[in-house]
Protein backbone atom coordinates (compact mmCIF):
# COMPACT_ATOMS: atom_id res chain seq x y z
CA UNK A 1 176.45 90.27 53.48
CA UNK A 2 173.25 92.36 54.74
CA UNK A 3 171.86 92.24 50.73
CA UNK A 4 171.80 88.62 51.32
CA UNK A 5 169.85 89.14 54.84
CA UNK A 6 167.11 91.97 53.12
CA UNK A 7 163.66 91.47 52.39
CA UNK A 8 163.85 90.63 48.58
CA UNK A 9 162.20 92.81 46.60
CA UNK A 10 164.17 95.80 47.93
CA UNK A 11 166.82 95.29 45.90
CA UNK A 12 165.46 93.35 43.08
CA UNK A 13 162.72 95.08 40.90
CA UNK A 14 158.96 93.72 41.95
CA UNK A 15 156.72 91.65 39.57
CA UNK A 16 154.45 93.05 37.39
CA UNK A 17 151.27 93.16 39.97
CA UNK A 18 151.13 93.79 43.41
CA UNK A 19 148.67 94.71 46.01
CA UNK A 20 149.43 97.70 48.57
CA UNK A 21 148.16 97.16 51.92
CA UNK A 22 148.05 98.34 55.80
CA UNK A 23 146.71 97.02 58.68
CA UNK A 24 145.95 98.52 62.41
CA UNK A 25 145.66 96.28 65.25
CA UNK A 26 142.37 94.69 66.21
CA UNK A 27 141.07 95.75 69.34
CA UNK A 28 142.23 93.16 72.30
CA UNK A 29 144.37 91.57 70.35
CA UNK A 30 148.32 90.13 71.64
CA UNK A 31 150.69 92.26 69.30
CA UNK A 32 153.14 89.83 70.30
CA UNK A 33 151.21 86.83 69.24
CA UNK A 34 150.25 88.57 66.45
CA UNK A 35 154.19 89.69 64.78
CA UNK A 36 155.13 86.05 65.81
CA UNK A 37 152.42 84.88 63.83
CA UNK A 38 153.39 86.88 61.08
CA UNK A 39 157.00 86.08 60.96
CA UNK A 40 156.44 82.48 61.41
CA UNK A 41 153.79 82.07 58.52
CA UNK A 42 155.01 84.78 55.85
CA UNK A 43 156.74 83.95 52.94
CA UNK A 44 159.27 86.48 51.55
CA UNK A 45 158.96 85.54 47.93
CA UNK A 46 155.11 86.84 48.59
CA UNK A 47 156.57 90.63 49.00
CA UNK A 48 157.56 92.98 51.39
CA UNK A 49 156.72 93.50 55.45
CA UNK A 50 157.06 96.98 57.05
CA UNK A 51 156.69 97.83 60.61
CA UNK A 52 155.30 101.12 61.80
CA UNK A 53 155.94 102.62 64.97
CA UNK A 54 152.45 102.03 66.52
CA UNK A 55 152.59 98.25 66.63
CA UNK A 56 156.30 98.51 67.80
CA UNK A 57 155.18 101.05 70.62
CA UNK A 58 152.23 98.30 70.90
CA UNK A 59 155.13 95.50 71.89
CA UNK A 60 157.28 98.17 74.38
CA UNK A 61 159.74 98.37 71.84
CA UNK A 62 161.65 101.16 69.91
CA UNK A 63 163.57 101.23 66.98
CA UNK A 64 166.09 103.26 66.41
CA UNK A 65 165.31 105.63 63.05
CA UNK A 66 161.84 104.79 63.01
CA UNK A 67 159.14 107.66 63.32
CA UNK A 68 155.79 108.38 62.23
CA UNK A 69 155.24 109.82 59.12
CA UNK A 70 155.30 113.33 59.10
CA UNK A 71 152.67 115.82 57.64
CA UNK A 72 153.58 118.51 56.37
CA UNK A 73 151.75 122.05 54.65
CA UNK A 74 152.70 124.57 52.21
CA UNK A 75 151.90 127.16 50.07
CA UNK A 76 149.52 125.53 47.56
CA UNK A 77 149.91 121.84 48.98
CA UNK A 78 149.87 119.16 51.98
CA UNK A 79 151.55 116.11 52.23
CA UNK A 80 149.36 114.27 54.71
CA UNK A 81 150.12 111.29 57.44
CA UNK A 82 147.90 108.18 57.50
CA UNK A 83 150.68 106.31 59.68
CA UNK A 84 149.46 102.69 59.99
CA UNK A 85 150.79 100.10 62.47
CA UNK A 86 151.59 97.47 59.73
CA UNK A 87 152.43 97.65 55.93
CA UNK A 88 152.43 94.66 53.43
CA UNK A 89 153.24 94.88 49.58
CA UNK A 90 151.63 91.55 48.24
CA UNK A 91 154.00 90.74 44.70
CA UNK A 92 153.32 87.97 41.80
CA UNK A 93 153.78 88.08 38.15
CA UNK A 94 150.13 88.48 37.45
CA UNK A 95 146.67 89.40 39.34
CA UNK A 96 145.86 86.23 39.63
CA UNK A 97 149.11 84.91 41.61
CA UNK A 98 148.49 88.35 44.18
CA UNK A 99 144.72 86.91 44.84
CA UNK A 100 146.23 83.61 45.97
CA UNK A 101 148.98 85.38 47.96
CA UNK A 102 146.73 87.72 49.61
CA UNK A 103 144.34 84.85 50.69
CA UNK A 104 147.37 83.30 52.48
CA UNK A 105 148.05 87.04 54.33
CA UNK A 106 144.61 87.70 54.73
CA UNK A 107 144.55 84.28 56.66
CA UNK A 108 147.90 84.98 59.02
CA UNK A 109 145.94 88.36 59.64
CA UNK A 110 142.33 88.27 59.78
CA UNK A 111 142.56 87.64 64.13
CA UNK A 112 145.09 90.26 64.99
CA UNK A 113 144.43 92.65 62.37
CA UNK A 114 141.79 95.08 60.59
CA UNK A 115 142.55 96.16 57.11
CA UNK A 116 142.73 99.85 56.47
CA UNK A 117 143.99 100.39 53.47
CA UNK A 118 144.20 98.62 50.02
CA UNK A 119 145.49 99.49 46.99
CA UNK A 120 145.97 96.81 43.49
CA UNK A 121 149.43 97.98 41.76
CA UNK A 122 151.12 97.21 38.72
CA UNK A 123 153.90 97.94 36.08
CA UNK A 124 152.80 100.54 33.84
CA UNK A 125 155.54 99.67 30.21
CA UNK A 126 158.90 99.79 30.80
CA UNK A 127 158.73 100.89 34.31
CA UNK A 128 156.67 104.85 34.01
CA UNK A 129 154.65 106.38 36.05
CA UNK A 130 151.28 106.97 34.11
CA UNK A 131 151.60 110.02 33.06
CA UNK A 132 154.25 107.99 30.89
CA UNK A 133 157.57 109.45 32.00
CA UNK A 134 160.16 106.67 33.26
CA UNK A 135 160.20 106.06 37.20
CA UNK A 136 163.33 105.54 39.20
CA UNK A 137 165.50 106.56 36.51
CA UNK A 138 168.11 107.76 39.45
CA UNK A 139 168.20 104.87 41.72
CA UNK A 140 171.31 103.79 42.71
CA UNK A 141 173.28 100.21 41.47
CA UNK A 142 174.95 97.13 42.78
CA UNK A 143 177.11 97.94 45.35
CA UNK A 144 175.30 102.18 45.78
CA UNK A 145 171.69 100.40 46.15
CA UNK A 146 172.72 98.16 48.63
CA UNK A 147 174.29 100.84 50.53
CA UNK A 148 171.71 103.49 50.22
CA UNK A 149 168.41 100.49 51.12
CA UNK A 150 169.70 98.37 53.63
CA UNK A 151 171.04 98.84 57.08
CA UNK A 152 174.95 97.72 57.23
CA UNK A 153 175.12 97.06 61.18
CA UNK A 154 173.82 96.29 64.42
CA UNK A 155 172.24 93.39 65.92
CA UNK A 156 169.05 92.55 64.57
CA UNK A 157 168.87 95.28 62.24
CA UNK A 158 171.83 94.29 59.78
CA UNK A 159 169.98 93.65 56.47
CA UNK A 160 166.83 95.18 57.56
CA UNK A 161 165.66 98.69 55.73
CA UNK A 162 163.58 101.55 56.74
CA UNK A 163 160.38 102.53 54.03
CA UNK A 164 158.14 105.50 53.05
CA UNK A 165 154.94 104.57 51.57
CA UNK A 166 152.88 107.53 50.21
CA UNK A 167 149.86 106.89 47.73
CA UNK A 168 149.85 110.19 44.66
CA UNK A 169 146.59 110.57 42.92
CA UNK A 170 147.07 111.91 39.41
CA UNK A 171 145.07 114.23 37.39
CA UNK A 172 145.94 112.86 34.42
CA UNK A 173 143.21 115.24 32.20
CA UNK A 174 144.56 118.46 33.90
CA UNK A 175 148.21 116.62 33.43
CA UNK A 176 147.66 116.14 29.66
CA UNK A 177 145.71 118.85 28.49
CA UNK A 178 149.92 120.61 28.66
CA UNK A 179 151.49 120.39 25.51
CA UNK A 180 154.66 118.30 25.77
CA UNK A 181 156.92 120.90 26.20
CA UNK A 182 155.03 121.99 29.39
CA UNK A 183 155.25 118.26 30.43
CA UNK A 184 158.29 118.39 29.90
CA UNK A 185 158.84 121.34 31.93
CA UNK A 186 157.30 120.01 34.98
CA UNK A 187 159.20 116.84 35.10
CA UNK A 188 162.10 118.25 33.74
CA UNK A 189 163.02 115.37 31.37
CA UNK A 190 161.64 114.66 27.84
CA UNK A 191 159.61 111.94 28.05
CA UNK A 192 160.50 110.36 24.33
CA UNK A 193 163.51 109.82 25.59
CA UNK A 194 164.10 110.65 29.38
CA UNK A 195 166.85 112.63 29.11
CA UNK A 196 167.21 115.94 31.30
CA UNK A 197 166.96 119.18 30.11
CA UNK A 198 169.48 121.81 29.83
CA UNK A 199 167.65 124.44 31.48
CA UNK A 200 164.79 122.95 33.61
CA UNK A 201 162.62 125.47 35.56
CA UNK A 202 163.43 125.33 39.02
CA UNK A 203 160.16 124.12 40.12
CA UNK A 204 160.65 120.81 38.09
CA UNK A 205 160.39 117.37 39.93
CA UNK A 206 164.40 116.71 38.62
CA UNK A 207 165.45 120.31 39.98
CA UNK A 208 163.36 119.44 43.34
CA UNK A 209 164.65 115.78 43.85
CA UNK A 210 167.37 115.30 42.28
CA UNK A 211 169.17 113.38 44.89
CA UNK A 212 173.02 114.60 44.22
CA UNK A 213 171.57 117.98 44.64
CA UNK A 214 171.72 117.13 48.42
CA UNK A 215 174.23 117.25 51.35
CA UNK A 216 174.90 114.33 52.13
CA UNK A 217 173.09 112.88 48.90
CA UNK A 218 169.54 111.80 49.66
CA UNK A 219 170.16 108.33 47.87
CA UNK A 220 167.16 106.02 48.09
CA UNK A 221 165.80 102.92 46.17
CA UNK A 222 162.32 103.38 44.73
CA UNK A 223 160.42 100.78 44.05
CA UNK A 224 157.22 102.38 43.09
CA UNK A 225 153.95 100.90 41.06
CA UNK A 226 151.33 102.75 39.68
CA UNK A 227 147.52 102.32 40.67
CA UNK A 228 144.41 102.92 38.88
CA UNK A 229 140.82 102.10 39.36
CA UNK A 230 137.70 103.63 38.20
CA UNK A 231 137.71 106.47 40.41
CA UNK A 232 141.26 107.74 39.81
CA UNK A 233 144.99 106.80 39.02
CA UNK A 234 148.43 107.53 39.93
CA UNK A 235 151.54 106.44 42.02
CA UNK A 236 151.81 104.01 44.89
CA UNK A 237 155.46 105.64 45.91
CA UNK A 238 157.25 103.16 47.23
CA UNK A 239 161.44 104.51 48.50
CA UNK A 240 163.78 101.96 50.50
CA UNK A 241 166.16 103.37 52.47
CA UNK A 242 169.19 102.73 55.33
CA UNK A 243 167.04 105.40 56.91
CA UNK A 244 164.03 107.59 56.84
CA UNK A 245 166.45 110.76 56.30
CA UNK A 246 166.91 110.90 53.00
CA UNK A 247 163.26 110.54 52.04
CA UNK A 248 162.35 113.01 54.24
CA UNK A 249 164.69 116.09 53.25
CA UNK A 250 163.01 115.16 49.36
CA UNK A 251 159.86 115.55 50.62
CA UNK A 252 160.30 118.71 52.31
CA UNK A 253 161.82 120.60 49.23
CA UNK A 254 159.71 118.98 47.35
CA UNK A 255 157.02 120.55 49.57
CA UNK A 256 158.84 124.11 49.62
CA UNK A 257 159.62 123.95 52.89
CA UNK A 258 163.43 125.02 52.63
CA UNK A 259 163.19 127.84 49.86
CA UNK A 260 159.52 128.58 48.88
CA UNK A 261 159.57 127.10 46.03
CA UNK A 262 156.65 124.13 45.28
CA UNK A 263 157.51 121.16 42.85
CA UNK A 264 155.76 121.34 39.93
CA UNK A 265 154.79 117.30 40.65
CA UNK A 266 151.83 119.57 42.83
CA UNK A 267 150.23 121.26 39.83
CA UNK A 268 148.79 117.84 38.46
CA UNK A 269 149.08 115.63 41.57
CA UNK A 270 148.42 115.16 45.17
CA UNK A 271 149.80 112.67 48.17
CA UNK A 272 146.68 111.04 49.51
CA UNK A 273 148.35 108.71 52.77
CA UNK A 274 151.87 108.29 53.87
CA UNK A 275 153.69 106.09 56.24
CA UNK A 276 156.79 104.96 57.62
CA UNK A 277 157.88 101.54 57.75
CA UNK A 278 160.92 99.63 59.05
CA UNK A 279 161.34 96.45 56.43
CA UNK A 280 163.03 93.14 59.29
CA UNK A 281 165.44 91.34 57.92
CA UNK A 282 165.05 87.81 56.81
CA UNK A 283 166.99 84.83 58.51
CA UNK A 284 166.33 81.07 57.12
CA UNK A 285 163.36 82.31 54.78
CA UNK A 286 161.53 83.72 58.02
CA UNK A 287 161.21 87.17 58.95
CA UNK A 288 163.96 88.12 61.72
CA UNK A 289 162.35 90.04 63.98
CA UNK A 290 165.33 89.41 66.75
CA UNK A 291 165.95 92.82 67.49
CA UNK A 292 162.03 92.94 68.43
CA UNK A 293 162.83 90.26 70.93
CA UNK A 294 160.40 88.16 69.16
């Protein structure tokens, strides 16, 4: 079974804290030495390892599906590309159990690679976004999540998964000062009770993403976590996927790039970074990074 080969937490729901972070390659350093270091000392109960294309370009290696991140610009918005080589999503069941993990990475790191990017996460209630509506209320189950996260076949890449990572900061004052019919509007759910409504505008996030809505169905598994700090807040968007296509046609309607017309998600919010990662599989409790030759 390739669920049983995955990186854990693509499937099963993260802890309650987490911390988002991505790495380039130190100058000089053996990105061979440095992946095998990786594999050999990570834990998969500590989170979640994605590989971007620069560190496997930096090994002479390709993998099929995976791609930079692409930026994109449209009327009224951009949807920028901060492609790192190397992704990690550090997961415990409070702050204090993500500090000890991340000491560990930070360790099986700190010779081969240069932070560039941090970002604490956590559970925000019953699984919403900030703003307080309910995240991933259309991700696929069982048998459908399996299907639409993890890669079925192929040496090496059975039970491995491909992921975008793209940081939203929220304007949460702008956001709120809406009644909650216009919040409504722009989500197009009610957020006392999630449920869709009737006539959403066309510019709502369900009108824009609804993942049915697209041939073939753009079925992904998000596993996002909100962020906050003093200086801002918002969504650490997190979407597992057999590949980086179904993400990608999202983000460009999304973006009005098929039809014109901009998701409302833009009036209140912004993408800040984005990346593509491709997730290994896991073989005895290490990270398989076979296909890599490694």
């Amino acid at each position: 079974m390739t669920t049983a080969s995955s990186q854990p937490y693509i499937l099963a729901p993260s802890p309650f804290s987490g911390l988002s972070l991505c790495y380039a390659l130190a100058s000089g350093a053996d990105a061979n030495e440095a992946l095998r270091g990786l594999a050999a000392g990570f834990e998969p109960a500590w989170g979640t390892v994605g590989i971007g294309e620069p560190l496997a370009k930096a090994i002479g290696r390709q993998i099929p599906g995976l791609r930079p991140f692409p930026a994109m610009s449209a009327p009224g918005c951009g949807v920028p590309s901060t492609q790192q080589p190397l992704w990690i999503l550090v997961t415990a069941a409070n702050q204090g159990g993500v500090f000890d993990i991340f000491r560990k990475v930070e360790a099986l790191t700190a010779e081969a690679f240069v932070l560039a990017d941090s970002m604490p996460t956590f559970i925000y209630g019953d699984h919403r976004d900030v703003t307080g509506y309910e995240d991933g209320t259309e991700n696929p189950k069982g048998k459908a999540a399996a299907k639409a996260a993890v890669v079925e076949t192929g040496k090496g890449l059975a039970g491995s998964s491909f992921v975008a990572v793209q940081r939203w900061e929220h304007d949460l004052d702008y956001f709120n000062s809406h009644s909650e019919k216009v919040r409504d509007a722009m989500m197009g759910r009610r957020r006392r009770d999630n449920a869709e409504l009737p006539r959403a505008p066309a510019t709502s996030h369900v009108k824009r993403s609804t993942q049915e809505d697209f041939d073939p169905p753009a079925f992904m598994m998000r596993r996002s976590m909100p962020w906050a700090t003093v200086w801002g807040q918002g969504l650490e968007f997190i979407a597992y996927g057999r590949s980086l296509d179904a993400y990608e046609r999202v983000m460009r309607r999304m973006a009005g790039l098929d039809d014109g017309i901009v998701d409302a998600t833009f009036a209140y919010s912004r993408p800040v970074t984005g990346g593509y990662y491709w997730c290994p599989p896991v073989r005895s409790g290490k990270l398989d990074l076979g296909f890599l030759g490694l």
